[in-house]
PDB file of N, CA and C in Angstrom:
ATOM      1  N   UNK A   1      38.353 164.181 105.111  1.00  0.00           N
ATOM      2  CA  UNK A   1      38.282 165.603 104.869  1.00  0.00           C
ATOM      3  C   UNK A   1      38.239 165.834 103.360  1.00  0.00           C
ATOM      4  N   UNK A   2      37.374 166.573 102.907  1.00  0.00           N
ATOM      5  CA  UNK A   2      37.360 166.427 101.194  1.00  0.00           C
ATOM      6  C   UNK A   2      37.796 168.288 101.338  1.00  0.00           C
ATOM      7  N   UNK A   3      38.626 167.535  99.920  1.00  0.00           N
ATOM      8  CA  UNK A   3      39.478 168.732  99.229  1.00  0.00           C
ATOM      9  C   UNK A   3      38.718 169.686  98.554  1.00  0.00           C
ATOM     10  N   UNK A   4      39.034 170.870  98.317  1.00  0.00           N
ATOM     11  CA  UNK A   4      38.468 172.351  97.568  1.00  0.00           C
ATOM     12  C   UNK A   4      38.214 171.444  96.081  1.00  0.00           C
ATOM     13  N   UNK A   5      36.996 171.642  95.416  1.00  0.00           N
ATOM     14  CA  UNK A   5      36.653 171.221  94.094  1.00  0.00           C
ATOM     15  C   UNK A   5      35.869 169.704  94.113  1.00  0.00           C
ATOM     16  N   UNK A   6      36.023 169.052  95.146  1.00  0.00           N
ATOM     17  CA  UNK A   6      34.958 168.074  95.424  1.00  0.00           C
ATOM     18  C   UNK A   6      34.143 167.806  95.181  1.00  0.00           C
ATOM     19  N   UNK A   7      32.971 168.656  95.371  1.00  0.00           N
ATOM     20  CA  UNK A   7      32.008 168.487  95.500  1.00  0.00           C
ATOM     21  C   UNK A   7      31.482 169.052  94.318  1.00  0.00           C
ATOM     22  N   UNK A   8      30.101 168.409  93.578  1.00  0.00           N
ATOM     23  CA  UNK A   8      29.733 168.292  92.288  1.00  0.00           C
ATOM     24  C   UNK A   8      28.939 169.581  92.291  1.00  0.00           C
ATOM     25  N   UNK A   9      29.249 170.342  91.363  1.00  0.00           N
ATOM     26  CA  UNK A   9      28.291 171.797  90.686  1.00  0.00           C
ATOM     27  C   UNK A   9      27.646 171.358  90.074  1.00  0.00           C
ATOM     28  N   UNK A  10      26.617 171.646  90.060  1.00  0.00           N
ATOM     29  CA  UNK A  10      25.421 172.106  89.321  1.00  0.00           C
ATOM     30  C   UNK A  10      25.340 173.124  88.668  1.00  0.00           C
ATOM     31  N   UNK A  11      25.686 174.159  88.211  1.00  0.00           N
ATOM     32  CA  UNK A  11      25.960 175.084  87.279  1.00  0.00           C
ATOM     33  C   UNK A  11      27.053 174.583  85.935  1.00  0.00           C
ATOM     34  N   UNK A  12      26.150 174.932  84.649  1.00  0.00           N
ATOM     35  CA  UNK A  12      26.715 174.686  83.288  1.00  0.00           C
ATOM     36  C   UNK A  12      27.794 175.892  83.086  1.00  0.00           C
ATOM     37  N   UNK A  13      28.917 175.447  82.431  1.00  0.00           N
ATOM     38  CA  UNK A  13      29.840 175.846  81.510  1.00  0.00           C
ATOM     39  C   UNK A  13      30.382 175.611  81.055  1.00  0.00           C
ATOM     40  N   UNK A  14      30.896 176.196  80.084  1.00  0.00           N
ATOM     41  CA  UNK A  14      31.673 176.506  78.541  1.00  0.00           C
ATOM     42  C   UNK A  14      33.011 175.560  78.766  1.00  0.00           C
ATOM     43  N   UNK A  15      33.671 175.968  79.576  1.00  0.00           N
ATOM     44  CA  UNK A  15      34.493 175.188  79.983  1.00  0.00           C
ATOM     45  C   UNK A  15      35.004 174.134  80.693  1.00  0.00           C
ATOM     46  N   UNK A  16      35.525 173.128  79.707  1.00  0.00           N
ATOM     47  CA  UNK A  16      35.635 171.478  79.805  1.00  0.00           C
ATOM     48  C   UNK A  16      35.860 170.961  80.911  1.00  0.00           C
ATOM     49  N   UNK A  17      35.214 169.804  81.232  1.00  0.00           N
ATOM     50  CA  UNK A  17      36.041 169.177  82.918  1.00  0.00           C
ATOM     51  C   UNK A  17      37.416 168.709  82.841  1.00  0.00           C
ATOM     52  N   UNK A  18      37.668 167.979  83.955  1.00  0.00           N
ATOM     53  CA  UNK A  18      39.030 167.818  83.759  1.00  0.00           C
ATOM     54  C   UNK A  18      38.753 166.569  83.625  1.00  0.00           C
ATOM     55  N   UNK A  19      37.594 165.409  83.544  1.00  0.00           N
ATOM     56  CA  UNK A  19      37.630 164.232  83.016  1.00  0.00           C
ATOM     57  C   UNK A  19      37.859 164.570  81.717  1.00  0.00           C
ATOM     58  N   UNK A  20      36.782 165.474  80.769  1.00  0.00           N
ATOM     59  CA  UNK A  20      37.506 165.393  79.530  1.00  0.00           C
ATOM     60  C   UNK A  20      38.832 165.935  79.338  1.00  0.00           C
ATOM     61  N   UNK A  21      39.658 166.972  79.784  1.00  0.00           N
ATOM     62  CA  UNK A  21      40.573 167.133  79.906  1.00  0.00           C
ATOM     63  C   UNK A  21      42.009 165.944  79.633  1.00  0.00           C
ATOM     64  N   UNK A  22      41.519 165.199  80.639  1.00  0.00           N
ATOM     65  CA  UNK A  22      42.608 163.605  80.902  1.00  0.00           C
ATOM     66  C   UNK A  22      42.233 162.610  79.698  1.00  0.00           C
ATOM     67  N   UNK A  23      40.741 162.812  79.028  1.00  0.00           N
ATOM     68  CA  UNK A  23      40.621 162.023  78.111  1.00  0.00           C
ATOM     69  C   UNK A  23      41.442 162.307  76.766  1.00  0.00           C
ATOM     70  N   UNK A  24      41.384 163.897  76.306  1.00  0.00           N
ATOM     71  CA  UNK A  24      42.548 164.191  75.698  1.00  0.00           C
ATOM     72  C   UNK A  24      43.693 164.094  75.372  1.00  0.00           C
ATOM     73  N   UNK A  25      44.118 164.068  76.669  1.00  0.00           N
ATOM     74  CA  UNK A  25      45.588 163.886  77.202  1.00  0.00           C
ATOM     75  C   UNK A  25      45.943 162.492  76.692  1.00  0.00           C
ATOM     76  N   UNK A  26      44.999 161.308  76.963  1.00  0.00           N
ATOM     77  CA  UNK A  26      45.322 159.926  76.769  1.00  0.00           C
ATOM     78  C   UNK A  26      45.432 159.923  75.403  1.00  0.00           C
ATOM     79  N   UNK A  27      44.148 160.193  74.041  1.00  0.00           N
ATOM     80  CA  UNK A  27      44.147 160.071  73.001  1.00  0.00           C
ATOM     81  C   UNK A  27      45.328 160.828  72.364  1.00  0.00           C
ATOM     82  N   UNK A  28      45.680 162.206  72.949  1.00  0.00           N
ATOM     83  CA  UNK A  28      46.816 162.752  72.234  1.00  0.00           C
ATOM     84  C   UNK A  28      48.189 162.006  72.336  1.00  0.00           C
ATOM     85  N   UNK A  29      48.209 161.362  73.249  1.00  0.00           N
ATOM     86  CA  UNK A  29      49.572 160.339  73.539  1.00  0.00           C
ATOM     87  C   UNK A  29      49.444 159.324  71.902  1.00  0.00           C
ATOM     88  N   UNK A  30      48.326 158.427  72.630  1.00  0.00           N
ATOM     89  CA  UNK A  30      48.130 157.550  71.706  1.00  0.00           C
ATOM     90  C   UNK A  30      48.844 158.009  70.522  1.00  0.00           C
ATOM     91  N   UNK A  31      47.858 158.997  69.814  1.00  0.00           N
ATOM     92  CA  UNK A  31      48.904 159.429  68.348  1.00  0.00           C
ATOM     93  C   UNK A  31      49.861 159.904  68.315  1.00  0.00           C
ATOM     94  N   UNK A  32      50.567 160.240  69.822  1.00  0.00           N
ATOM     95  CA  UNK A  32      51.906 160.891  69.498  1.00  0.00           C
ATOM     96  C   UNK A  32      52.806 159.731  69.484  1.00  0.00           C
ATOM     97  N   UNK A  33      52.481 158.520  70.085  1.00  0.00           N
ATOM     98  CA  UNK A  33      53.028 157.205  69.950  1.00  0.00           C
ATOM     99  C   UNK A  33      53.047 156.371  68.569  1.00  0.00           C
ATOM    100  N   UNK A  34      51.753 156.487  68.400  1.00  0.00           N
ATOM    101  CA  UNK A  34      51.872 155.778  66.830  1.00  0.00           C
ATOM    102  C   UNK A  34      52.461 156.374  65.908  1.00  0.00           C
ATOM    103  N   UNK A  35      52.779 158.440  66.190  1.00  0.00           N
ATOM    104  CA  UNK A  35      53.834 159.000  65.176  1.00  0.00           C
ATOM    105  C   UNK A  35      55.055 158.739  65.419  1.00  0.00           C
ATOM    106  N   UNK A  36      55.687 158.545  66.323  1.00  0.00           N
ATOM    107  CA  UNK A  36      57.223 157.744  66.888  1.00  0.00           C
ATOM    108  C   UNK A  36      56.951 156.274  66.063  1.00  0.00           C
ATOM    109  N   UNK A  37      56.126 155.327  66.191  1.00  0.00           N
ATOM    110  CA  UNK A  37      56.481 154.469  65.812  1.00  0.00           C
ATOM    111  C   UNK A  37      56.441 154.322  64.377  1.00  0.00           C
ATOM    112  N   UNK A  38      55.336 155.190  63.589  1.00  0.00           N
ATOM    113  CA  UNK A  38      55.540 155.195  62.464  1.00  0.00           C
ATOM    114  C   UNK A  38      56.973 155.983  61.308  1.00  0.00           C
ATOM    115  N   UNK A  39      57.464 156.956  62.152  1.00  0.00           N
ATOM    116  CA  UNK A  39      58.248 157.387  61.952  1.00  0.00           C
ATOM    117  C   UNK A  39      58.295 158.866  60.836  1.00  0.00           C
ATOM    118  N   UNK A  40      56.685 158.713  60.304  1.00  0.00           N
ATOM    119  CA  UNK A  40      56.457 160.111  59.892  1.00  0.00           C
ATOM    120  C   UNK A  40      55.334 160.243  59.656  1.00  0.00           C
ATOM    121  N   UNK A  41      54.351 161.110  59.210  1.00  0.00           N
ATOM    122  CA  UNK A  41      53.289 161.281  59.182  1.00  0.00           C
ATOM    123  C   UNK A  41      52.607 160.980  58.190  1.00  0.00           C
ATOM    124  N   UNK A  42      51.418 159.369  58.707  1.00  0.00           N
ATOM    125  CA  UNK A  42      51.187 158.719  57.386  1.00  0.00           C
ATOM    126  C   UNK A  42      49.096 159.030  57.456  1.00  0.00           C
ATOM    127  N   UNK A  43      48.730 158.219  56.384  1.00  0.00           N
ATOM    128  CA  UNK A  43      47.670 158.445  56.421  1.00  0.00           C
ATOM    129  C   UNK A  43      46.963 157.796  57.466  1.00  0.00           C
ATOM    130  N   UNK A  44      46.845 156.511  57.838  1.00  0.00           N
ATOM    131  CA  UNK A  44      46.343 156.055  59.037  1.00  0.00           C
ATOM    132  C   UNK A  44      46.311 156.954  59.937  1.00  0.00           C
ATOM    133  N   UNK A  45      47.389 157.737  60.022  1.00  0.00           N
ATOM    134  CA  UNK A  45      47.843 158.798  61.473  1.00  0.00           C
ATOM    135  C   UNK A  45      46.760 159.670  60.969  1.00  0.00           C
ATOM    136  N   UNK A  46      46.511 160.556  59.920  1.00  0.00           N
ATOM    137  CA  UNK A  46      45.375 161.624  59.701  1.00  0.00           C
ATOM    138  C   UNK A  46      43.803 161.044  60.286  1.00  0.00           C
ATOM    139  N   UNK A  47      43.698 159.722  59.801  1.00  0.00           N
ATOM    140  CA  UNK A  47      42.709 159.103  59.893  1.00  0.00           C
ATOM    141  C   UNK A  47      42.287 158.881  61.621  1.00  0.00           C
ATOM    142  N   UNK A  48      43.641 158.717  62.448  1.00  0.00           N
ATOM    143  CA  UNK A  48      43.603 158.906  63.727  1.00  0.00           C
ATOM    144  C   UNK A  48      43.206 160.089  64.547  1.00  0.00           C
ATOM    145  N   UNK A  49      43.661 161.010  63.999  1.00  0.00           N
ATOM    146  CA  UNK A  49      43.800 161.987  64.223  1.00  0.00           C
ATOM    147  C   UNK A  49      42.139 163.141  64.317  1.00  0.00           C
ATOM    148  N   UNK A  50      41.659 162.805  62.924  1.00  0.00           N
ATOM    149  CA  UNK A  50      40.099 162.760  62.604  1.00  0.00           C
ATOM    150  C   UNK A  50      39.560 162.401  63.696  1.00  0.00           C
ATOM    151  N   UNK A  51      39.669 160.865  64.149  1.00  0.00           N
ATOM    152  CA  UNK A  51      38.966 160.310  65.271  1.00  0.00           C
ATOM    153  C   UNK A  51      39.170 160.966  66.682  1.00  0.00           C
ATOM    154  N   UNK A  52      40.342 161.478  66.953  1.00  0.00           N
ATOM    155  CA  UNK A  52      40.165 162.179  67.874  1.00  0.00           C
ATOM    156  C   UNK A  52      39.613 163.421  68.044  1.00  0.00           C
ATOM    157  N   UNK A  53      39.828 164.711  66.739  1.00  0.00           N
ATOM    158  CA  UNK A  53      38.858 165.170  67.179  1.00  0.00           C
ATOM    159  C   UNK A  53      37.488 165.432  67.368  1.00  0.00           C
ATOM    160  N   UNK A  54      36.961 164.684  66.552  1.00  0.00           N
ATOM    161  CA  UNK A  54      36.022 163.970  66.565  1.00  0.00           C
ATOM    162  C   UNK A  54      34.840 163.667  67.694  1.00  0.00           C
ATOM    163  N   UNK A  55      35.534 162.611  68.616  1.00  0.00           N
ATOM    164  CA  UNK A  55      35.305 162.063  69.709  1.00  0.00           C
ATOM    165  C   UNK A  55      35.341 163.384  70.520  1.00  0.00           C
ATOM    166  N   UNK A  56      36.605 164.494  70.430  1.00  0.00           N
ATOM    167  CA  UNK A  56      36.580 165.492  71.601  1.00  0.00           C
ATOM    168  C   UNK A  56      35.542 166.445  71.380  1.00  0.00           C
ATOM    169  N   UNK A  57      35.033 166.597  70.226  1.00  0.00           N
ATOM    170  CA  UNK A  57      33.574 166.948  69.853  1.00  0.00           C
ATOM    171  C   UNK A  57      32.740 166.530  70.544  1.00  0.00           C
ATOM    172  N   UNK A  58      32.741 165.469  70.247  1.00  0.00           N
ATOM    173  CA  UNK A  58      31.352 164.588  70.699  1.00  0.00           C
ATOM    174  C   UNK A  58      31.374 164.514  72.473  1.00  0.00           C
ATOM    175  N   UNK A  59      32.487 164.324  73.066  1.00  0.00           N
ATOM    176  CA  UNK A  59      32.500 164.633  74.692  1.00  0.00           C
ATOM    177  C   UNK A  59      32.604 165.953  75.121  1.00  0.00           C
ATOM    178  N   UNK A  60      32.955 166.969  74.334  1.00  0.00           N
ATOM    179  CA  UNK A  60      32.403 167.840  74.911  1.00  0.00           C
ATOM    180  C   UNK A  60      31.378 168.258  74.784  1.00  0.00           C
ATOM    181  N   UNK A  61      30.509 167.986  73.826  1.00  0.00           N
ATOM    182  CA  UNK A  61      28.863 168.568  73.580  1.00  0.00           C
ATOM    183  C   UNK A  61      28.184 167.878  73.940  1.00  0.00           C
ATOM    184  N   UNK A  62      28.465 166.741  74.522  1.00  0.00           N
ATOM    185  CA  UNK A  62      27.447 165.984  75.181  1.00  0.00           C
ATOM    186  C   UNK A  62      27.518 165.730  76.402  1.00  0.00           C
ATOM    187  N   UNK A  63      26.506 166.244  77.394  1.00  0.00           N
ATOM    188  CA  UNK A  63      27.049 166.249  78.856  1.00  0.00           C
ATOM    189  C   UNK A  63      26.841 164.947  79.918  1.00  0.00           C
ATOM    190  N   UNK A  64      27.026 164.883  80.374  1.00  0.00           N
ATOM    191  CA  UNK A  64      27.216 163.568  81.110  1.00  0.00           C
ATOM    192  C   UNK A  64      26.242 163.730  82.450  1.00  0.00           C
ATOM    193  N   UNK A  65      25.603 164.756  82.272  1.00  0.00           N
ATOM    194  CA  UNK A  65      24.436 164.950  83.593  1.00  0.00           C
ATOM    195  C   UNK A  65      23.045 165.179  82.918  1.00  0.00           C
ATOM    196  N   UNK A  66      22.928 164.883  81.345  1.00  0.00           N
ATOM    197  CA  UNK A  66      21.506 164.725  80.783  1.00  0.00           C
ATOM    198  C   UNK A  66      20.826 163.850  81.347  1.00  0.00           C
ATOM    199  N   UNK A  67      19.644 163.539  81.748  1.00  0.00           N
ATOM    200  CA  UNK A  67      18.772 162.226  81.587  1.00  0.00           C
ATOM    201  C   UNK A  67      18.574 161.765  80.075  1.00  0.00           C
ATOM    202  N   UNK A  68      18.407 160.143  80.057  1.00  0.00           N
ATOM    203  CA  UNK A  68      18.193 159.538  78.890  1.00  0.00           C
ATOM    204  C   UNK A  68      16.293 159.695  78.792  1.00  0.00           C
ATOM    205  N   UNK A  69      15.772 159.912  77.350  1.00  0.00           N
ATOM    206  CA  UNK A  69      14.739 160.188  77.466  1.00  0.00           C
ATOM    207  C   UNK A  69      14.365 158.727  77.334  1.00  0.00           C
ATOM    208  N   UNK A  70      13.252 158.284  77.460  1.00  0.00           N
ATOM    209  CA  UNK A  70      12.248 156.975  77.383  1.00  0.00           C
ATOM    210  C   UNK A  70      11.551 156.903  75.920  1.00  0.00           C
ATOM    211  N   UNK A  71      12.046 155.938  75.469  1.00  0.00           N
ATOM    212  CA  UNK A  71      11.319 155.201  74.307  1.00  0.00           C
ATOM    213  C   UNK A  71       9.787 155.167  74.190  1.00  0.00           C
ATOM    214  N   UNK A  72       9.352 155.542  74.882  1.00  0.00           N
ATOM    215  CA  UNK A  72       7.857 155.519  75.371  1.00  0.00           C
ATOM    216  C   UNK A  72       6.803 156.847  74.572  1.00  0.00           C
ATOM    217  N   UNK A  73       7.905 158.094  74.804  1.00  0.00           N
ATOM    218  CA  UNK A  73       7.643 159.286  74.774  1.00  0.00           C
ATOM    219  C   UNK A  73       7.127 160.232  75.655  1.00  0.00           C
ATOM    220  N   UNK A  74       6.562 159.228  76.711  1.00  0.00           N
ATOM    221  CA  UNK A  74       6.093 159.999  77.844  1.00  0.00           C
ATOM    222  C   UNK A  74       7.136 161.038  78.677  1.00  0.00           C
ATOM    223  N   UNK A  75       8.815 161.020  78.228  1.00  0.00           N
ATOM    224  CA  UNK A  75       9.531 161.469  79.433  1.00  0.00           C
ATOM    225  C   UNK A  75       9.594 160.492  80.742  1.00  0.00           C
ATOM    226  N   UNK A  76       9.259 159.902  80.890  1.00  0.00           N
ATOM    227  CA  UNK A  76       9.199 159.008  82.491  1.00  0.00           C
ATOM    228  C   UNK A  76       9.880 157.616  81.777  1.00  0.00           C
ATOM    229  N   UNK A  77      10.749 157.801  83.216  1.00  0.00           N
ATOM    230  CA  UNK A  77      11.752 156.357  82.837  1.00  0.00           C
ATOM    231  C   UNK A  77      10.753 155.225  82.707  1.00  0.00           C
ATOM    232  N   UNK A  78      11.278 154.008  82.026  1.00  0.00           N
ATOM    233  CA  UNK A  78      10.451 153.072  82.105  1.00  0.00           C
ATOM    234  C   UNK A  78      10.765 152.045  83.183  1.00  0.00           C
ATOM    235  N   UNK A  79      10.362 151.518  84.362  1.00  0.00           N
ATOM    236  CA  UNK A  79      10.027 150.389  84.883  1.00  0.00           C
ATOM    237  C   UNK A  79      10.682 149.056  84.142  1.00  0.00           C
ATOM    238  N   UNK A  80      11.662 148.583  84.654  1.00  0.00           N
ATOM    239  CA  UNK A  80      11.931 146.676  84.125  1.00  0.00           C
ATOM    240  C   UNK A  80      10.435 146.343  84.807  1.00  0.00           C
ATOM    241  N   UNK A  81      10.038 145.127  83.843  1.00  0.00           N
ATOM    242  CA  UNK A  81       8.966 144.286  83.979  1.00  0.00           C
ATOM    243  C   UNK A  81       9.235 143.022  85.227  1.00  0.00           C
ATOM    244  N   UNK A  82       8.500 143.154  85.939  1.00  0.00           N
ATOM    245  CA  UNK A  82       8.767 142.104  87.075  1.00  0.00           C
ATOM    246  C   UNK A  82       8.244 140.290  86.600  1.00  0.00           C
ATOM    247  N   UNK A  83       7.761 140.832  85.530  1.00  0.00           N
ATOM    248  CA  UNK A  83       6.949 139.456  85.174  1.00  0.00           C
ATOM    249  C   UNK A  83       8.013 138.660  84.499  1.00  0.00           C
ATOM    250  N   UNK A  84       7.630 136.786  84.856  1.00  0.00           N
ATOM    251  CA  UNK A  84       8.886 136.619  84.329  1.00  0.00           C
ATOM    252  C   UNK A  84       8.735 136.217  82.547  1.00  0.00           C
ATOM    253  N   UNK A  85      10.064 136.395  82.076  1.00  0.00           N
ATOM    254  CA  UNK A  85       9.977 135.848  80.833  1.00  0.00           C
ATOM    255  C   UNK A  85       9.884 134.605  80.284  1.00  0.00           C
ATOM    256  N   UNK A  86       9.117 134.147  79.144  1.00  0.00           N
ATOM    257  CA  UNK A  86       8.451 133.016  79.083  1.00  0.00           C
ATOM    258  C   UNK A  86       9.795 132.398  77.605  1.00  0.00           C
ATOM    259  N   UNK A  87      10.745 133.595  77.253  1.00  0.00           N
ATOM    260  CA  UNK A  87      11.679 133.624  76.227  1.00  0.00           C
ATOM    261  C   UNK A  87      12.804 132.804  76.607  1.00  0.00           C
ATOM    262  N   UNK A  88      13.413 131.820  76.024  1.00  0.00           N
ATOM    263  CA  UNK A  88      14.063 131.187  76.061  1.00  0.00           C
ATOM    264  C   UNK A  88      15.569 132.140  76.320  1.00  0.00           C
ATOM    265  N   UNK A  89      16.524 131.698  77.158  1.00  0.00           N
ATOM    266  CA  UNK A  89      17.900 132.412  77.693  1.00  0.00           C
ATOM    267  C   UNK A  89      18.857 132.379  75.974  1.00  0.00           C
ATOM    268  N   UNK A  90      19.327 133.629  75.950  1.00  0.00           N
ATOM    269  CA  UNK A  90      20.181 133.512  74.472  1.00  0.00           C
ATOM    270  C   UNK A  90      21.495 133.189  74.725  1.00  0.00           C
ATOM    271  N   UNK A  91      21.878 132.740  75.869  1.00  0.00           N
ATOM    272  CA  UNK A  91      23.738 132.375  76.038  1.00  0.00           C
ATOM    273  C   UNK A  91      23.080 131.557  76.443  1.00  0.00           C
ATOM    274  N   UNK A  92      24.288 130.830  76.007  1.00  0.00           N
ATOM    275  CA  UNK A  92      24.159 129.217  76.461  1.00  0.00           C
ATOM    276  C   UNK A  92      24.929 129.420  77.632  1.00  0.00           C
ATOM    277  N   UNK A  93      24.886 128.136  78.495  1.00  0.00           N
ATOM    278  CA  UNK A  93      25.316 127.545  79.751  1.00  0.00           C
ATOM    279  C   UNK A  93      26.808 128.089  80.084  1.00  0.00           C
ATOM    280  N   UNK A  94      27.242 128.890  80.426  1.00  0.00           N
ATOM    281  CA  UNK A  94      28.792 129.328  81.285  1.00  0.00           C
ATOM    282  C   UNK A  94      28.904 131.020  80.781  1.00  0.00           C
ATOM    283  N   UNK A  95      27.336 131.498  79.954  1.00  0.00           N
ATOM    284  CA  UNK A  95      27.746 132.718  79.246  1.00  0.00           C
ATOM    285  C   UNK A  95      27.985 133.106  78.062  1.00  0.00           C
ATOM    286  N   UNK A  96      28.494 132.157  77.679  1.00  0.00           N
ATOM    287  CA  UNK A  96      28.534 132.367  76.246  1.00  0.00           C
ATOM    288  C   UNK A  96      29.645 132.624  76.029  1.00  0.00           C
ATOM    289  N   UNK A  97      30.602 133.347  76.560  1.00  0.00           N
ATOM    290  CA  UNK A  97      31.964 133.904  75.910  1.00  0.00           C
ATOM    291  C   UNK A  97      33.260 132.858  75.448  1.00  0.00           C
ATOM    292  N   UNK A  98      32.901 131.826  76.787  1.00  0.00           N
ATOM    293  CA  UNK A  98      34.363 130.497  75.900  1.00  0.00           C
ATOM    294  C   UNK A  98      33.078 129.481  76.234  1.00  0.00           C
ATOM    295  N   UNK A  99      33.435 128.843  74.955  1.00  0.00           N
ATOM    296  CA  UNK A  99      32.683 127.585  75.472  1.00  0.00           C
ATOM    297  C   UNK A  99      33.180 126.969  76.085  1.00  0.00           C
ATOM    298  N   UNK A 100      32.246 125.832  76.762  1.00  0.00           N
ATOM    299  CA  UNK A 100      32.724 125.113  77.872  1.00  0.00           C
ATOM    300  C   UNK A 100      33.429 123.822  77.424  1.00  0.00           C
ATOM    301  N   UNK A 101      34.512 123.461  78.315  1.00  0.00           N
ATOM    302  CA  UNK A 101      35.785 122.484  78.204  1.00  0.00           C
ATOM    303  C   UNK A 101      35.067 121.311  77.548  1.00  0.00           C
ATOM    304  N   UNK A 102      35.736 120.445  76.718  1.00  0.00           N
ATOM    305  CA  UNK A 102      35.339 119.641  76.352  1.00  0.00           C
ATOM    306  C   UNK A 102      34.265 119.308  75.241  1.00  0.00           C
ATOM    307  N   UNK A 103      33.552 120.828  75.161  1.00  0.00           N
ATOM    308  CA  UNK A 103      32.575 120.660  74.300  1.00  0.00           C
ATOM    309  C   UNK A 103      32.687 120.750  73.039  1.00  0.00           C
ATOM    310  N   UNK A 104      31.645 120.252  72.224  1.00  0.00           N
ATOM    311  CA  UNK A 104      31.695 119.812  70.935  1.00  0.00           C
ATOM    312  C   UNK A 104      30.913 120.591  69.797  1.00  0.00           C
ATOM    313  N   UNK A 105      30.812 121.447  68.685  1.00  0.00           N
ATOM    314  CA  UNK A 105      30.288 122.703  68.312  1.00  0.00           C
ATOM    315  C   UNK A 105      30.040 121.871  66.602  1.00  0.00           C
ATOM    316  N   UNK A 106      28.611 121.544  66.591  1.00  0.00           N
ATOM    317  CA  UNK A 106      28.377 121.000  65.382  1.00  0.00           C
ATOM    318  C   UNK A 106      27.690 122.390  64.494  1.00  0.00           C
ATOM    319  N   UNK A 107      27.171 122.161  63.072  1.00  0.00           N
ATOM    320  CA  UNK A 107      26.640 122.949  62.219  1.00  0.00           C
ATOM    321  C   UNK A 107      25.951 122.134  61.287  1.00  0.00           C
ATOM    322  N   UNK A 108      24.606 122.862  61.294  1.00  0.00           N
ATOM    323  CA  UNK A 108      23.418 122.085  60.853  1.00  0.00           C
ATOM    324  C   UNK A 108      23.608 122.586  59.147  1.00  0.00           C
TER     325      UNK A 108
END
C-alpha cells in the first residue's frame, strides 16, 4: 500500500525536496561536530562552512530530473558502440585497485 507523497510529481517548485532537505541536515551536523571538536570557531570551520553553502547552492539549482545533453550536439543520447575495441584494457588483471598477492612492481 503506498503512502500519501509517493508517488513522483512532475510539477516544478521553488521549494526544496526533502532529499535535499536530509542532505543539509547531514552537512550541518558535520560542522556542528567539527565545532565541538574544535572547540571554537576556527578558520578551517569558515572554510567548511563556505563548502556547505556552496554545495546547497549547487543542489538546489540543479535539478535532478534534467536530461544530460549529448556531446554530439544533436540533443539525442548517444548509443555505446557495439563494435569491439581493438584498445588495449587500462587495469591490469584483478582491477587495478590492490595489486595482486605476491606481485612484484618494477620502474623503468
Amino acid at each position: 500500500m503506498r503512502k500519501r507523497g509517493d508517488e513522483m510529481s512532475t510539477t516544478r517548485t521553488r521549494w526544496p525536496s526533502r532529499k535535499w532537505l536530509a542532505t543539509q541536515c547531514t552537512a550541518a551536523a558535520a560542522v556542528a561536530v567539527a565545532w565541538v571538536n574544535a572547540g571554537a570557531w576556527t578558520k578551517p570551520l569558515s572554510i567548511a562552512m563556505i563548502g556547505l553553502v556552496s554545495q546547497a547552492a549547487v543542489g538546489y539549482l540543479v535539478s535532478n530530473g534534467e536530461p544530460a545533453v549529448a556531446s554530439s550536439g544533436s540533443g539525442a543520447p548517444s548509443a555505446p558502440s557495439s563494435a569491439p575495441s581493438s584498445a588495449p584494457a587500462a587495469t591490469p588483471p584483478g582491477g587495478g585497485l590492490v595489486p595482486a598477492a605476491g606481485a612484484q612492481h618494477t620502474t623503468a
